[in-house]
Protein backbone atom coordinates (compact mmCIF):
# COMPACT_ATOMS: atom_id res chain seq x y z
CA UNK A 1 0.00 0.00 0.00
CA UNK A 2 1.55 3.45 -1.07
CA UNK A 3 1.19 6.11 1.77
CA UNK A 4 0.56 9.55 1.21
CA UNK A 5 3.43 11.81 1.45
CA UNK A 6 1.64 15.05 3.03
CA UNK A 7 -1.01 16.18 4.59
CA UNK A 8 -2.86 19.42 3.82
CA UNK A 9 -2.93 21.89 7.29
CA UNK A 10 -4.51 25.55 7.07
CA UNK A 11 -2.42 28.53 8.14
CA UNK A 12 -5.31 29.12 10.61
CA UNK A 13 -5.79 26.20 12.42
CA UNK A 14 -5.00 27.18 15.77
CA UNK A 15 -7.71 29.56 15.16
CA UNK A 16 -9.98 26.93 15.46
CA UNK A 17 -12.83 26.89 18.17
CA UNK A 18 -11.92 23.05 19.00
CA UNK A 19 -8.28 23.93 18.77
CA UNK A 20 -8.92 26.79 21.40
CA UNK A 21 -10.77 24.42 23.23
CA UNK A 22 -8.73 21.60 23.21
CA UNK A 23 -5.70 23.66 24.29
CA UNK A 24 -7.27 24.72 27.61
CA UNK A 25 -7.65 21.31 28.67
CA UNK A 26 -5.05 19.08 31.00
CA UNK A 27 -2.70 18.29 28.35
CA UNK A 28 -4.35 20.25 26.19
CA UNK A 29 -0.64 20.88 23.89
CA UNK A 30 -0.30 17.56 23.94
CA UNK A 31 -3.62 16.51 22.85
CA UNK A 32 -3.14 18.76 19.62
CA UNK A 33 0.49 17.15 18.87
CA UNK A 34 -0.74 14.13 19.01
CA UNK A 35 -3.79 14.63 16.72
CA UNK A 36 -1.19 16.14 13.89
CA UNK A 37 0.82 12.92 14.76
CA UNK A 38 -2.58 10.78 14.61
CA UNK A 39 -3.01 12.64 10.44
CA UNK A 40 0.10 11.66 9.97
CA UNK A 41 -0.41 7.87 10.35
CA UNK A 42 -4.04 7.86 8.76
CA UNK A 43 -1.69 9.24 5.89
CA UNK A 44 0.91 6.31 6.08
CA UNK A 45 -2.00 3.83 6.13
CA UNK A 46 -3.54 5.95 3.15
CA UNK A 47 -7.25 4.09 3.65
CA UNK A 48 -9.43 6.92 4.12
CA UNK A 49 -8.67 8.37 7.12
CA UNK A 50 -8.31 4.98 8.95
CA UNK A 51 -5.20 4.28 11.38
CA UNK A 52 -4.63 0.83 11.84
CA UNK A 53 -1.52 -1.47 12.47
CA UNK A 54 -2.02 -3.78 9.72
CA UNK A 55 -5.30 -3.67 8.04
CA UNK A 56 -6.21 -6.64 10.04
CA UNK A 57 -4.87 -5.45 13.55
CA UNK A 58 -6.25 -2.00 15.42
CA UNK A 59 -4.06 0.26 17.23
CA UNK A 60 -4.49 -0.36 20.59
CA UNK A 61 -3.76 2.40 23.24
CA UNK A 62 -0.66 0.86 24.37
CA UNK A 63 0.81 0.35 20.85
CA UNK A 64 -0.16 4.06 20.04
CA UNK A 65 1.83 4.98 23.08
CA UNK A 66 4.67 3.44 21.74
CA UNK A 67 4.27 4.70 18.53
CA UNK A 68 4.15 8.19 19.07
CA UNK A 69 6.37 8.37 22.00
CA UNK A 70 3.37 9.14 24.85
CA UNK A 71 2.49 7.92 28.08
CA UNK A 72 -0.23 5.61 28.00
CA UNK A 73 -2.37 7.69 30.26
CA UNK A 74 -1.88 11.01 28.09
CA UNK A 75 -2.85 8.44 24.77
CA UNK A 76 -6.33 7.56 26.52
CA UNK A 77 -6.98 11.33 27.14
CA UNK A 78 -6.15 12.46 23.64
CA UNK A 79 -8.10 9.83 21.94
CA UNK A 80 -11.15 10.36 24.45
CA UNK A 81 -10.76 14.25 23.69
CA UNK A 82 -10.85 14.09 19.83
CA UNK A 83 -13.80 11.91 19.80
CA UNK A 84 -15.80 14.14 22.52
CA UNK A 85 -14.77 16.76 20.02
CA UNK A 86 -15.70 15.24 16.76
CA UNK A 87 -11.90 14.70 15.38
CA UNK A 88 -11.88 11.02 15.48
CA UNK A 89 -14.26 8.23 15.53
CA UNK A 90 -13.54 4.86 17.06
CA UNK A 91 -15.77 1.52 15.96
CA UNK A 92 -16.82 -1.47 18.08
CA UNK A 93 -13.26 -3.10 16.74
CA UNK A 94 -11.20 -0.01 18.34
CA UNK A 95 -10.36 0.70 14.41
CA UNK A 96 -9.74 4.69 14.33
CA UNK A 97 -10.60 6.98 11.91
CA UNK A 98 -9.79 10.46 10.98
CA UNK A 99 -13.27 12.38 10.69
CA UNK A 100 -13.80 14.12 7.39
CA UNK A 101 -10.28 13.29 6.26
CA UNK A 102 -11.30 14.97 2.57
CA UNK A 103 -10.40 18.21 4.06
CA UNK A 104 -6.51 17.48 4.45
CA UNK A 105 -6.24 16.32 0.89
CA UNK A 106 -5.97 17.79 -1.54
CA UNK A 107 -8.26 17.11 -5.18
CA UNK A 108 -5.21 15.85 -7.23
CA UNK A 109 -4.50 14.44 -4.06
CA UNK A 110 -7.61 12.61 -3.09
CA UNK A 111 -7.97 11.40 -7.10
CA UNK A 112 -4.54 9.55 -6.38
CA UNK A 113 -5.96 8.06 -3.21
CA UNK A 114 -9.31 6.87 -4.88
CA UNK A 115 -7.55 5.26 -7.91
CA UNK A 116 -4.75 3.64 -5.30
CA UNK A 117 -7.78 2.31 -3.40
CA UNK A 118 -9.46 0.69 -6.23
CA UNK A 119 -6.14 -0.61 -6.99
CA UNK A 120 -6.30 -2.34 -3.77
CA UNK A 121 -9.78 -3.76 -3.35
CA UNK A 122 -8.92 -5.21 -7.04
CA UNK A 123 -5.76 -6.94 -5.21
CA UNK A 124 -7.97 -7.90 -2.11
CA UNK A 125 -10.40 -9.89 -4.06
CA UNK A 126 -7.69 -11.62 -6.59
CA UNK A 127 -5.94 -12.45 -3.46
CA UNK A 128 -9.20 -13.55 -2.24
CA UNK A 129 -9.87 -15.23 -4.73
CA UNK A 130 -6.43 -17.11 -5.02
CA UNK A 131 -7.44 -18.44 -1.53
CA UNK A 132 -10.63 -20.00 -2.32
CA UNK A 133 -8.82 -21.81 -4.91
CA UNK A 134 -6.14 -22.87 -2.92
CA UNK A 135 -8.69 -24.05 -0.49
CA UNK A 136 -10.89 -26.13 -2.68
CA UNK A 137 -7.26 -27.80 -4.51
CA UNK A 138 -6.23 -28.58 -1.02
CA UNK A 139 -9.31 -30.33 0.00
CA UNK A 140 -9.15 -32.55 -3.38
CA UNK A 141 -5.59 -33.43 -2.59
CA UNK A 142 -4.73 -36.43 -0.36
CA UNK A 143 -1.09 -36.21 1.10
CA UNK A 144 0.49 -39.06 0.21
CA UNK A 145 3.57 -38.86 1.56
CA UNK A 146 2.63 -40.66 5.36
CA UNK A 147 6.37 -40.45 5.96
CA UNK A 148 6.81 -36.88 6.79
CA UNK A 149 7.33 -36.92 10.91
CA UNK A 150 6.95 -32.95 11.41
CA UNK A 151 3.68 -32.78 12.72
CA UNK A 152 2.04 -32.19 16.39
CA UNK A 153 2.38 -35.03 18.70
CA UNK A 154 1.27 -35.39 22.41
CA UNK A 155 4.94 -37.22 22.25
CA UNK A 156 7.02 -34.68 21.54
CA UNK A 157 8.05 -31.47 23.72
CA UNK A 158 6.15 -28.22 24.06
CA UNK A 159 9.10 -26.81 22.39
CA UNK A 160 8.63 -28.85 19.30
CA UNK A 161 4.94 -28.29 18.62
CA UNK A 162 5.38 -24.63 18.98
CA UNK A 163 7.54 -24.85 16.40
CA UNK A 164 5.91 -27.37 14.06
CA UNK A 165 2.40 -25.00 14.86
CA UNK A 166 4.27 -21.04 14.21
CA UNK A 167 6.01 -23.09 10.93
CA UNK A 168 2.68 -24.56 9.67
CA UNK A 169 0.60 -21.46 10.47
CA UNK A 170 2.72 -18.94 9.98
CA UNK A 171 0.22 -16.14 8.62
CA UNK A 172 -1.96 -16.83 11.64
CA UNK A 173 0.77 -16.23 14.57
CA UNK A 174 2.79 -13.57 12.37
CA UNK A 175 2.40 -11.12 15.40
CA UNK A 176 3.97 -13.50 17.36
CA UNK A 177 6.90 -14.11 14.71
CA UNK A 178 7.27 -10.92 13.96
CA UNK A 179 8.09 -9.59 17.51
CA UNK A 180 11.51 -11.08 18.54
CA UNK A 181 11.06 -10.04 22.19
CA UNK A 182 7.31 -11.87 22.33
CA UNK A 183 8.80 -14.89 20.47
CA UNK A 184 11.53 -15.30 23.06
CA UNK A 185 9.15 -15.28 25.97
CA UNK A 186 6.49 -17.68 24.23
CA UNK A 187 9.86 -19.95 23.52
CA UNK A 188 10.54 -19.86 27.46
CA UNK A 189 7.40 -20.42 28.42
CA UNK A 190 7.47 -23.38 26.32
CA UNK A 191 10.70 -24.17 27.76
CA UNK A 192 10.13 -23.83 31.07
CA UNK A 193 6.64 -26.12 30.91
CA UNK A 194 8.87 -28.86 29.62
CA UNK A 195 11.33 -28.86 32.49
CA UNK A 196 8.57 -28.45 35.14
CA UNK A 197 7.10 -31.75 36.61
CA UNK A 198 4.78 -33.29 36.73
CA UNK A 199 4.68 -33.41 32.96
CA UNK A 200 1.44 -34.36 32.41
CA UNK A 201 0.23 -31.44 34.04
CA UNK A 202 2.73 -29.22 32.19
CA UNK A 203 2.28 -30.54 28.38
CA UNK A 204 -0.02 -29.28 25.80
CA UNK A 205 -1.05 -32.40 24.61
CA UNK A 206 -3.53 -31.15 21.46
CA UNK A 207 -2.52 -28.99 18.59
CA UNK A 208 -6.06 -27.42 19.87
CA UNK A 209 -4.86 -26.20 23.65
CA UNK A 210 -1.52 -24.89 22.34
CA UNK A 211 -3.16 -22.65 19.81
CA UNK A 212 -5.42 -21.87 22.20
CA UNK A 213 -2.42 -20.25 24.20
CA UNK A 214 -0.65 -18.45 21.09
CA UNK A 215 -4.23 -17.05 20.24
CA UNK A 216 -4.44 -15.84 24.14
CA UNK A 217 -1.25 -14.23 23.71
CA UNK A 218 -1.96 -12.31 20.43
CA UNK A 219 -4.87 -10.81 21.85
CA UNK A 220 -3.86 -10.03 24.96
CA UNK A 221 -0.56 -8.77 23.50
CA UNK A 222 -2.74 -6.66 20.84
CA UNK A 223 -5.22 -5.42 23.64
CA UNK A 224 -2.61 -4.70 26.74
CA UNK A 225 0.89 -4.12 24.95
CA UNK A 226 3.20 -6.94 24.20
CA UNK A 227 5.97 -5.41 26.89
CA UNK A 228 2.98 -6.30 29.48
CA UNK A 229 2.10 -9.77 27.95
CA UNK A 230 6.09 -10.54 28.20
CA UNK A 231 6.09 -9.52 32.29
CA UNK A 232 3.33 -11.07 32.89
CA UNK A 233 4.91 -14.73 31.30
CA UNK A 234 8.15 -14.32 32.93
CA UNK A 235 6.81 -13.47 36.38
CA UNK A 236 4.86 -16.40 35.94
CA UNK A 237 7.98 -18.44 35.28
CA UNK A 238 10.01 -16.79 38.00
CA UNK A 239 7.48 -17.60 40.45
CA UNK A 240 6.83 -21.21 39.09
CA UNK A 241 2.80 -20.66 38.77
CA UNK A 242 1.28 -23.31 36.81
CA UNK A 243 0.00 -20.74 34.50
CA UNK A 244 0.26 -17.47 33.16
CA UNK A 245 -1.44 -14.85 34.99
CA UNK A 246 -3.39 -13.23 32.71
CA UNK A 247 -5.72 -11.95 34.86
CA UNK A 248 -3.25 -9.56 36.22
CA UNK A 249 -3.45 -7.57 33.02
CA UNK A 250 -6.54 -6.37 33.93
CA UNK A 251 -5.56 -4.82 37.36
CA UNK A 252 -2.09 -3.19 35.30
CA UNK A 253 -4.41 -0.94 33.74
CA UNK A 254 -6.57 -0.20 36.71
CA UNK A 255 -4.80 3.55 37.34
CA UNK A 256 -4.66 4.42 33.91
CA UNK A 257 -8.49 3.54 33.27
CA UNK A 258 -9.16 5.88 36.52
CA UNK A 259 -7.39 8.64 34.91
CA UNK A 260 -9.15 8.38 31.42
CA UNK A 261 -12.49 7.80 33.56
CA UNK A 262 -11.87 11.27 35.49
CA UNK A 263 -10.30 13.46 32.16
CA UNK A 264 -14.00 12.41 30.45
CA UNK A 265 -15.53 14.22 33.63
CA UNK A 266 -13.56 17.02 33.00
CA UNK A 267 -13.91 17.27 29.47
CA UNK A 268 -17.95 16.43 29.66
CA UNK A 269 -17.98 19.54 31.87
CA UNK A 270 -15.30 21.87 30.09
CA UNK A 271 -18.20 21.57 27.24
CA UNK A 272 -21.04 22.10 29.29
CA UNK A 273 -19.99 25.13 30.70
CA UNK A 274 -18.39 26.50 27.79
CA UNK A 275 -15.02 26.46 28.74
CA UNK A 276 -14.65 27.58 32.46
CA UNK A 277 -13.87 25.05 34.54
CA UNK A 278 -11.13 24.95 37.28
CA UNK A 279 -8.33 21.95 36.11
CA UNK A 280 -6.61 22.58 39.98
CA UNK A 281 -5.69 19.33 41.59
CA UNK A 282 -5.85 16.97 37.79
């Protein structure tokens, strides 16, 4: 997908009502920054205004504060701000969008854009379409080669399946793959369940349980941060629980939810009474 090169800013912006507005809040500055920085990657992702990591995979608030170099806490304030104001919308899938991105392209521009994006629901659907036949030429095909001994067995180590299951379905754990740091604690994990007796109680004996654990850590990596899925598996190794914590996730993100909860309260009120409200004490 080609990205677009610029975005189109008036001279007058920070005359702006919502700019005003949005300046006057707690980290009001910072709220504006990272909205030019938010245009910026709907530009890079060039798909109408949307900001995604892969087309496939939303931003969560954690990646975003990686991205763009925030605190997590100042991310949920500045996303909850731009959509109180009308700047962004957010669907059920946490998918972002830029709201009436048309205004920071230009025509020439936005012709490029439209012509790119047919070019790339055409390549969707062939790709699409290659699938489907792939599918139906792998269903009429019998493997007959009965030989081959890379496969999932109840037999072999954790260690082994995990790799026999991130070879065979590569596409499917790529955010796994293609995170070196996440790899290496799913690999000790693994590791570490091997050594750790009893075995039976330690093994992933069906190809169905230990996807069931890659899938848990994709989405928890996707919906917490992948630097707070990798704590959470090594404290679980360094205190030799039988599982991973996951639930402890949850209770990470306890103070930064009470901060979001209480800038919504002040920005709900900062609208209702037209701009004065005292921010002493946020």
């Amino acid at each position: 997908m080609n990205d677009v090169k610029w975005i189109k800013l008036t001279t007058d912006m920070f005359d702006n009502r919502k700019i005003k507005a949005i300046r006057k809040l707690p980290e009001g500055n910072n709220i504006i920054l990272i909205w030019v920085m938010l245009l910026s990657l709907a530009g890079r992702c060039n798909a109408s205004g949307m900001i995604f990591l892969t087309e496939n995979i939303p931003y969560t608030n954690k990646m975003l504060a990686d991205e763009l170099d925030f605190e997590e806490s100042v991310i949920c304030i500045a996303l909850n701000t731009l959509e109180k104001f009308g700047m962004i919308t957010r669907d059920e899938n946490l998918f972002i969008s830029v709201d009436n991105w048309a205004e920071y392209q230009s025509v020439d521009g936005m012709d490029k854009i439209r012509e790119q994006t047919r070019k790339r629901v055409r390549n969707f659907r062939e790709r699409e379409k290659q699938k489907q036949l792939n599918c139906n030429k792998a269903r009429n095909t019998t493997l007959a080669d009965s030989s081959i001994s890379y496969s999932f067995s109840p037999s072999k180590s954790n260690i082994h399946n995990l790799n026999y299951l991130l070879d065979t379905y590569s596409e499917d754990y790529k955010y796994i793959t293609d995170n070196k740091e996440l790899l290496e604690a799913v690999t000790d994990w693994m590791e570490y369940k091997d050594q750790k007796k009893p075995k039976g109680q330690n093994h992933y004996d069906s190809e169905r349980g230990m996807k069931g654990f890659l899938n848990k850590v994709t989405y928890q990596s996707i919906k917490y941060g992948k630097e707070s899925v990798i704590e959470i598996i090594n404290d679980s190794i360094s205190n030799n629980y039988q599982g991973v914590t996951w639930d402890r996730l949850e209770n990470k993100k306890y103070d930064i939810k009470r901060k979001t909860e209480k800038s919504k309260d002040y920005i709900q009120e900062f609208i209702d009474s037209g701009g004065d409200v005292d921010f002493t004490g946020f």
